[in-house]
Protein backbone atom coordinates (compact mmCIF):
# COMPACT_ATOMS: atom_id res chain seq x y z
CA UNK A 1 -72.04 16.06 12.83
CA UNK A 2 -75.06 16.88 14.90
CA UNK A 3 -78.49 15.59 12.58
CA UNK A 4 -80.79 18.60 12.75
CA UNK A 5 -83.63 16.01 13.57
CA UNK A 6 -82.33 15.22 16.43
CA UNK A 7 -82.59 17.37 19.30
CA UNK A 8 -81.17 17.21 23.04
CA UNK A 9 -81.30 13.28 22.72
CA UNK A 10 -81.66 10.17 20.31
CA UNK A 11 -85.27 9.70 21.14
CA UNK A 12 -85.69 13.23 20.04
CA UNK A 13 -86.40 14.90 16.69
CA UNK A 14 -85.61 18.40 15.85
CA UNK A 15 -86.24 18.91 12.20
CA UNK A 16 -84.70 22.34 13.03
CA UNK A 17 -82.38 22.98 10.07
CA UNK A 18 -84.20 21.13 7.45
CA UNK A 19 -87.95 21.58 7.94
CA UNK A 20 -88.58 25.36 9.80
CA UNK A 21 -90.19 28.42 8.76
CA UNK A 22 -88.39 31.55 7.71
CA UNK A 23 -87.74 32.35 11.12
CA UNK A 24 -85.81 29.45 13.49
CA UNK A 25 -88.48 27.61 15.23
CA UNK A 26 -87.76 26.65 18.90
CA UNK A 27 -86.68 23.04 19.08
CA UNK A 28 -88.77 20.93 19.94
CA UNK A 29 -88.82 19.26 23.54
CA UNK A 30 -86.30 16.10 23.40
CA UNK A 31 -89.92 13.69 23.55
CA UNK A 32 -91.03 15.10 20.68
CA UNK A 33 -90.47 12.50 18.46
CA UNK A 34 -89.80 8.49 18.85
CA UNK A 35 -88.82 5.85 16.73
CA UNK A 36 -91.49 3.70 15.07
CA UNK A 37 -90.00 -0.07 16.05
CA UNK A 38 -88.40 -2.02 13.15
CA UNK A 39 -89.16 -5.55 12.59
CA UNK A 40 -86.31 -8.01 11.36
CA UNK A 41 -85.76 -8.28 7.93
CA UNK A 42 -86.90 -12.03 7.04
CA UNK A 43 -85.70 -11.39 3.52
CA UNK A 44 -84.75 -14.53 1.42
CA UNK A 45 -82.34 -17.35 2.75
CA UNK A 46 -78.24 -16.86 3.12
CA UNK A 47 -77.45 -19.21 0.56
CA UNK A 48 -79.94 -17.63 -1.91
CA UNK A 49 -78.66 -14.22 -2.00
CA UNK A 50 -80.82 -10.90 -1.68
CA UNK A 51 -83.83 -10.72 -3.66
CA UNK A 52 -84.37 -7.30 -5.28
CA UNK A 53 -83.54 -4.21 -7.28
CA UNK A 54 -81.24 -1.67 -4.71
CA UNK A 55 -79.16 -3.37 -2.23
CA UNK A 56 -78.89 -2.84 1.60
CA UNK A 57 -76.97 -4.09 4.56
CA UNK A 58 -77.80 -4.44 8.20
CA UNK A 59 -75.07 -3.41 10.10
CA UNK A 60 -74.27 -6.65 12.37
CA UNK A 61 -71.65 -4.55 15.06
CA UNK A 62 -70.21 -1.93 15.97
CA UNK A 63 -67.67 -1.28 12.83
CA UNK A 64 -65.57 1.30 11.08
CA UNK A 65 -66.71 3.48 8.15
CA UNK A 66 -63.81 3.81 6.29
CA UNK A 67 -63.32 6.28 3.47
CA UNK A 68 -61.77 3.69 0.58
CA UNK A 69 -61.35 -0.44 1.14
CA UNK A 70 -58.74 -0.61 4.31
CA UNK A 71 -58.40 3.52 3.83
CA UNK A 72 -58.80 5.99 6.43
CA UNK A 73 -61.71 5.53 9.46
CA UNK A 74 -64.23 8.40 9.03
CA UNK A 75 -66.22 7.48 11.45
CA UNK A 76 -67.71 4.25 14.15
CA UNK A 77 -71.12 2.48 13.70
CA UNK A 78 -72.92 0.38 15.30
CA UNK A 79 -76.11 -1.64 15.32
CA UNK A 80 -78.60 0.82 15.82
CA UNK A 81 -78.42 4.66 14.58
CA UNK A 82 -78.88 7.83 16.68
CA UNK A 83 -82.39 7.04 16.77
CA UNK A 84 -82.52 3.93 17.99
CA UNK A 85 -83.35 2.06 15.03
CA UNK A 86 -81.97 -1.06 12.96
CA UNK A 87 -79.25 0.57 11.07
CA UNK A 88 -79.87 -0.65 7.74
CA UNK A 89 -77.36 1.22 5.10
CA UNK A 90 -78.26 1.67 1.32
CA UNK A 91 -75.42 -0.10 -0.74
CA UNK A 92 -73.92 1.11 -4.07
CA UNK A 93 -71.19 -1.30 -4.82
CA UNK A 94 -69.17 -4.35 -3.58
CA UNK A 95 -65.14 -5.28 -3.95
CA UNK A 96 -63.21 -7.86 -2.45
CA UNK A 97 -65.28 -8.17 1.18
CA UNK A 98 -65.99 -4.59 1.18
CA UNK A 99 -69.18 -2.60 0.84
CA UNK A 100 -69.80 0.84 -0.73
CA UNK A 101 -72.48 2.50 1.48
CA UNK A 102 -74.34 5.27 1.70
CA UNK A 103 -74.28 6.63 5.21
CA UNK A 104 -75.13 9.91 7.39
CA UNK A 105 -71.42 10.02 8.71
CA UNK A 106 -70.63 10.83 5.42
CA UNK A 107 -71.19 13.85 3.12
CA UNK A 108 -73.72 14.43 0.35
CA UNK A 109 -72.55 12.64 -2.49
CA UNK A 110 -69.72 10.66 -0.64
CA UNK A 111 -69.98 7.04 0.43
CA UNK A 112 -68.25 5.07 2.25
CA UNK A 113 -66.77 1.48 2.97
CA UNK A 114 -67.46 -1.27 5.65
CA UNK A 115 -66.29 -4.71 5.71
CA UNK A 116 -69.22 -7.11 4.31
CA UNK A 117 -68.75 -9.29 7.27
CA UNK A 118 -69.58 -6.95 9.87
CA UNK A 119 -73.39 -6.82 7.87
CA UNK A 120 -76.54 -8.75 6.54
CA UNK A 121 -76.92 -8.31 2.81
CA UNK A 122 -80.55 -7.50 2.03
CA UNK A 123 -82.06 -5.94 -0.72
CA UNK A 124 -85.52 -3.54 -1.61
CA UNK A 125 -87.32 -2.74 -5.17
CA UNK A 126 -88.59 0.11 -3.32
CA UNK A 127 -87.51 3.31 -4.09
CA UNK A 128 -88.33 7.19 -3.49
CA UNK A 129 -88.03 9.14 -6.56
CA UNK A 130 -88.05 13.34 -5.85
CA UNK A 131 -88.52 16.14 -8.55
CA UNK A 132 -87.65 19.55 -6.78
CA UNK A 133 -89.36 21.95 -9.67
CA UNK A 134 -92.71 19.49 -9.86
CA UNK A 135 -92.64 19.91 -5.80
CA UNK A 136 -93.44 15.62 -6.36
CA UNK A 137 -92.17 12.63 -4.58
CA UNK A 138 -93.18 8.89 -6.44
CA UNK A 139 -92.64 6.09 -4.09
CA UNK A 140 -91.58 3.01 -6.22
CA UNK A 141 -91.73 -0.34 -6.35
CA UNK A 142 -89.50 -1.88 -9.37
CA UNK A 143 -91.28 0.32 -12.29
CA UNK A 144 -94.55 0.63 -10.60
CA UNK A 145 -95.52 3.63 -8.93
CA UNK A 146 -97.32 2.79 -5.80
CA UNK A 147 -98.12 6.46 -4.78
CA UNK A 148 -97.66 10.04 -5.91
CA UNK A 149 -97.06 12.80 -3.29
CA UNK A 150 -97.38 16.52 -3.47
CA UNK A 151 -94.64 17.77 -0.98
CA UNK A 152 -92.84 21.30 0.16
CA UNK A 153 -88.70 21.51 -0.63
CA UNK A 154 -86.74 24.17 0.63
CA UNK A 155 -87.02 27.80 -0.10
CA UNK A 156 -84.42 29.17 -2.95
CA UNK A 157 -82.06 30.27 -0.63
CA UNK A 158 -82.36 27.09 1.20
CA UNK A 159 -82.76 24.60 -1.06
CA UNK A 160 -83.49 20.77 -0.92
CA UNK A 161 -80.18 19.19 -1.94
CA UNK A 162 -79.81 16.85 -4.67
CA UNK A 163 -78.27 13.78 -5.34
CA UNK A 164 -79.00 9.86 -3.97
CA UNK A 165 -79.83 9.31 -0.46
CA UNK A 166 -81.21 6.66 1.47
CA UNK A 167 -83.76 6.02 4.17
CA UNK A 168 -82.34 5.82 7.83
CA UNK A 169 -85.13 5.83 10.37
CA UNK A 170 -89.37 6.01 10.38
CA UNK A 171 -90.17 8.18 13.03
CA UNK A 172 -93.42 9.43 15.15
CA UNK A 173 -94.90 12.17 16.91
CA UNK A 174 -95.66 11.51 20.33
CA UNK A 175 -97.37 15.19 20.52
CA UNK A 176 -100.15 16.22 18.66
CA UNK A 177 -98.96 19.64 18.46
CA UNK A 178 -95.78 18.72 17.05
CA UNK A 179 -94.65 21.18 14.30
CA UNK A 180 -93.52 18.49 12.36
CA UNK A 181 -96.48 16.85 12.08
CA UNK A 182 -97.50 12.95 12.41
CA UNK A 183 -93.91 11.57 11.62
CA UNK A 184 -91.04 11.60 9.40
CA UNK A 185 -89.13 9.84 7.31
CA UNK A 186 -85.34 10.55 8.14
CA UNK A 187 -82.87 10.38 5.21
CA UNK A 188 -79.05 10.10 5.15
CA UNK A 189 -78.42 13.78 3.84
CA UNK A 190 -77.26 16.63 4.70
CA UNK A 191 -78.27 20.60 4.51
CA UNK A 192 -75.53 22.07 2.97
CA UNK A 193 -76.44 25.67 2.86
CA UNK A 194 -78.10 26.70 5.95
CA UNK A 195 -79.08 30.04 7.66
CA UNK A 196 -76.12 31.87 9.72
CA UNK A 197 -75.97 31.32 13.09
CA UNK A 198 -78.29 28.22 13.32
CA UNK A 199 -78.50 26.16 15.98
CA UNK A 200 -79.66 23.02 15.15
CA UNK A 201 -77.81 20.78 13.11
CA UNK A 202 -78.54 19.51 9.07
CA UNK A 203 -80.29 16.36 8.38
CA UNK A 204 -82.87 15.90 5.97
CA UNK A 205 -86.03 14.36 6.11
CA UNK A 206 -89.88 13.99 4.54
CA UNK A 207 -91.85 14.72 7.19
CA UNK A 208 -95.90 15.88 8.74
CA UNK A 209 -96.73 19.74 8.94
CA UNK A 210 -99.06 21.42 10.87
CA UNK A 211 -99.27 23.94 7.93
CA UNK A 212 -100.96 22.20 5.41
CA UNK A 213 -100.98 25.03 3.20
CA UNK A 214 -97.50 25.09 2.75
CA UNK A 215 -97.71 21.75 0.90
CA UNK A 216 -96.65 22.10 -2.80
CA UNK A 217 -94.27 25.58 -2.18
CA UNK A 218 -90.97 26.59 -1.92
CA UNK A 219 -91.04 27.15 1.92
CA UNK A 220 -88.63 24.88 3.79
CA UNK A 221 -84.92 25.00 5.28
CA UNK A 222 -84.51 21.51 3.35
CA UNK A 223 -86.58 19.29 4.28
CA UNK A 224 -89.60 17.98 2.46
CA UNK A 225 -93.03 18.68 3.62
CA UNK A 226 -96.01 16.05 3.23
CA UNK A 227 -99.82 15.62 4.09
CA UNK A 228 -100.69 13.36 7.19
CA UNK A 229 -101.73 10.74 4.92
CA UNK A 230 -99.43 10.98 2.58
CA UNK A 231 -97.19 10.43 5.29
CA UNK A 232 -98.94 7.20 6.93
CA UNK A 233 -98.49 5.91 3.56
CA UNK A 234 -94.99 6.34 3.49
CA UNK A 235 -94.30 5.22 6.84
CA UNK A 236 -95.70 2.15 5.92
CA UNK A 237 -94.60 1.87 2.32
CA UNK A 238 -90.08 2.65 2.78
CA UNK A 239 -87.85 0.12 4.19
CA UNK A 240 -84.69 1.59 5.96
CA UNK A 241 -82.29 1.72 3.29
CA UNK A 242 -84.24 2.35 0.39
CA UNK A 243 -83.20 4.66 -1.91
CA UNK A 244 -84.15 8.34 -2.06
CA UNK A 245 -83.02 10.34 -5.91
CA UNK A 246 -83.78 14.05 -5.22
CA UNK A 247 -83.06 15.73 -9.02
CA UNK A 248 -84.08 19.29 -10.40
């Protein structure tokens, strides 16, 4: 499934189906975007376990996403994700060697399974907490709210899906002119209700706008719409695989 933040390559993003105005925007040239690097996780030591709240793995190697323990392959991933970054999955349960994970190869609301071997346990108390009708994201850490962001969703016939997510890349601009501002925040979701005959493809994110005005309104194809600073604050603030709750 083609992310609609990516456009003719990796390196590229194309918020296209997510974060346009009421009429398609042209994509954006495929150096629009490109990926903010991702240090190591240092986290706590092996034999200690994972320190914090939500739970994430580092993917290790190239592995099968299965849909149930040992069930059928949905889909291949490796180390890095279509961005280039550390592929770092939110995790939602454990069973006998497995992981439950969330993961863009899958569909809103679906996880799936990889075997625990083939990735780093970690773990976050951040979290990214969105209320659709308040038009407010809360970035979280434990119980303490570390900022509060006034964003756009998606239009009514459009809407911002619901349901738990989780952080998959921190991207940047590498135009100033870019129509999706100074960066973005790339989530594992999915668009599930977009325009006829689009041509990009459906992944959400939080990203810049050059239309600041549009901030706090109903105006997007899905994705969520946030100040430049608000935005350097988040880029610095989410780890990959933290966990994003978008709720009415």
């Amino acid at each position: 499934m083609r992310p609609c933040l990516v456009a003719a390559t990796a390196a590229a993003l194309a918020a296209a189906g997510c974060g346009g105005e009421a009429a398609a925007p042209a994509a954006p040239e495929p150096a629009a975007f490109e990926v903010v690097a991702v240090a190591e996780p240092t986290g706590p030591k092996a034999d200690t376990g994972p320190k914090g709240r939500w739970l994430t793995a580092r993917v290790l190697r190239r592995t099968p996403l299965r849909a149930a323990p040992g069930g059928r392959v949905v889909a291949r991933i490796g180390r890095r994700t279509e961005f280039g970054s550390a592929r770092v999955l939110g995790v939602t349960g454990r069973r006998d060697g497995w992981l439950r994970v969330i993961a863009a190869e899958r569909p809103n609301g679906r996880d799936g399974w990889i075997r625990a071997r083939a990735a780093r346990l970690g773990a976050t108390d951040v979290s990214l907490h969105v209320d659709r009708s308040r038009r407010r994201l809360v970035v979280r850490r434990g119980d303490r709210v570390l900022r509060r962001v006034t964003i756009a969703v998606g239009r009514p016939d459009t809407p911002t899906p619901t349901g738990r997510f989780a952080v998959t890349d921190r991207l940047r601009a590498s135009r100033e002119d870019s129509p999706y501002g100074c960066c973005a925040v790339a989530l594992s979701g999915h668009q599930t209700k977009l325009l006829p005959g689009w041509p990009g493809g459906d992944r959400l994110a939080v990203h810049g706008t050059q239309q600041p005005e549009t901030i706090g309104h109903e105006v997007s194809l899905g994705c969520m719409r946030a100040s430049t600073a608000d935005m350097h604050a988040l880029m610095r603030a989410v780890p990959l695989g933290a966990p994003v709750f978008v709720r009415d």
